[in-house]
N, C-alpha and C. Protein backbone atom coordinates (compact mmCIF):
# COMPACT_ATOMS: atom_id res chain seq x y z
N UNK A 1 68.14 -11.57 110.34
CA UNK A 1 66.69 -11.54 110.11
C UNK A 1 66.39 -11.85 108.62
N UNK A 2 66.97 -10.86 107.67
CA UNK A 2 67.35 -11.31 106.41
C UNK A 2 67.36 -12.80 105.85
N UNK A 3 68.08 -13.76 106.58
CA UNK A 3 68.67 -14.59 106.22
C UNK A 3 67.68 -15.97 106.27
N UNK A 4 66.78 -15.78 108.12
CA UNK A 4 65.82 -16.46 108.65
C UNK A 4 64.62 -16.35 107.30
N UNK A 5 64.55 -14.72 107.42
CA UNK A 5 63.62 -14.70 106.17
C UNK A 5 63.49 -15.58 105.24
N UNK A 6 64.55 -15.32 104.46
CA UNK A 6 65.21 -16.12 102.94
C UNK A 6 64.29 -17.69 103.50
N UNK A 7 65.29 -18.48 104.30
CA UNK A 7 65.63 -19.84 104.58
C UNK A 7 63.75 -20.06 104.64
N UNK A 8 63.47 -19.44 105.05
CA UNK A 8 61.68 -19.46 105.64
C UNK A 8 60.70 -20.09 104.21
N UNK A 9 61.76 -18.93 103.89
CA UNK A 9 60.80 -18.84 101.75
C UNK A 9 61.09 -19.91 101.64
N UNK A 10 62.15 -20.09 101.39
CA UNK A 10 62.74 -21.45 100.74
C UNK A 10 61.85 -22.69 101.68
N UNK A 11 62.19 -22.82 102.60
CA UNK A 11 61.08 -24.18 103.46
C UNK A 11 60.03 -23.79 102.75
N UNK A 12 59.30 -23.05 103.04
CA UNK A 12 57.94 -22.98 102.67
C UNK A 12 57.85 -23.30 100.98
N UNK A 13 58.41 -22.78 100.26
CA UNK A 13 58.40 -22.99 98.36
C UNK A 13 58.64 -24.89 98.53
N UNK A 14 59.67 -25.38 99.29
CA UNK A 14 59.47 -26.63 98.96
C UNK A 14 58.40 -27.36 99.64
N UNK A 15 58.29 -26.94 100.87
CA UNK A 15 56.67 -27.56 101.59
C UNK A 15 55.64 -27.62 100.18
N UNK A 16 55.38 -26.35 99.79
CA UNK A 16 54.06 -26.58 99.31
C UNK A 16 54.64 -26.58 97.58
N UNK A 17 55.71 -27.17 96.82
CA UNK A 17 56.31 -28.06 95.68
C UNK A 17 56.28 -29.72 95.89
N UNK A 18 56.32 -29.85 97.28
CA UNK A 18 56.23 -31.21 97.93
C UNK A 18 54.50 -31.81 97.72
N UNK A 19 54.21 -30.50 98.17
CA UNK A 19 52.63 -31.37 98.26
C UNK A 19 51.71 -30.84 97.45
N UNK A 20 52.15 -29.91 96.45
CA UNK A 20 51.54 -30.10 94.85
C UNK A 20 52.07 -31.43 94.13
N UNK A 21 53.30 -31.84 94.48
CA UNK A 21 53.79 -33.02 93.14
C UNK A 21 53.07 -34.33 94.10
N UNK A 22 52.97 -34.20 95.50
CA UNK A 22 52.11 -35.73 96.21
C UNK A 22 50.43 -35.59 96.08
N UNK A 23 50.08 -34.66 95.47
CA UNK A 23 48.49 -34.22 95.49
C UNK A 23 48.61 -35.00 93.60
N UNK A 24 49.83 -34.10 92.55
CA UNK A 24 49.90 -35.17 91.61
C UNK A 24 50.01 -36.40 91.64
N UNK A 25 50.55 -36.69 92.35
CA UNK A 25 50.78 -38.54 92.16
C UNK A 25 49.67 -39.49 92.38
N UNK A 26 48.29 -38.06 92.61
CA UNK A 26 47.13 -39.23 92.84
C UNK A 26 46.71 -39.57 93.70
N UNK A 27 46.67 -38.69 95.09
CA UNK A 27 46.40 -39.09 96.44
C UNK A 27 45.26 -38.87 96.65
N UNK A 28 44.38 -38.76 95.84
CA UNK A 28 42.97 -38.81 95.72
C UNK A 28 42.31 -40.00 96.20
C-alpha cells in the first residue's frame, strides 16, 4: 500500500511538472 502510495506521488509530481513546463513553453 506504502509503495502504490509512493509510485502515485511520484506519477502525479511528474503529471503536473509535465504540464507546468508545457503551459511554459507557451501553449497559450
Amino acid at each position: 500500500m506504502a509503495r502504490q502510495s509512493a509510485a502515485r506521488r511520484k506519477a502525479r509530481r511528474f503529471t503536473v511538472q509535465a504540464l507546468y513546463q508545457w503551459q511554459m513553453t507557451g501553449a497559450n
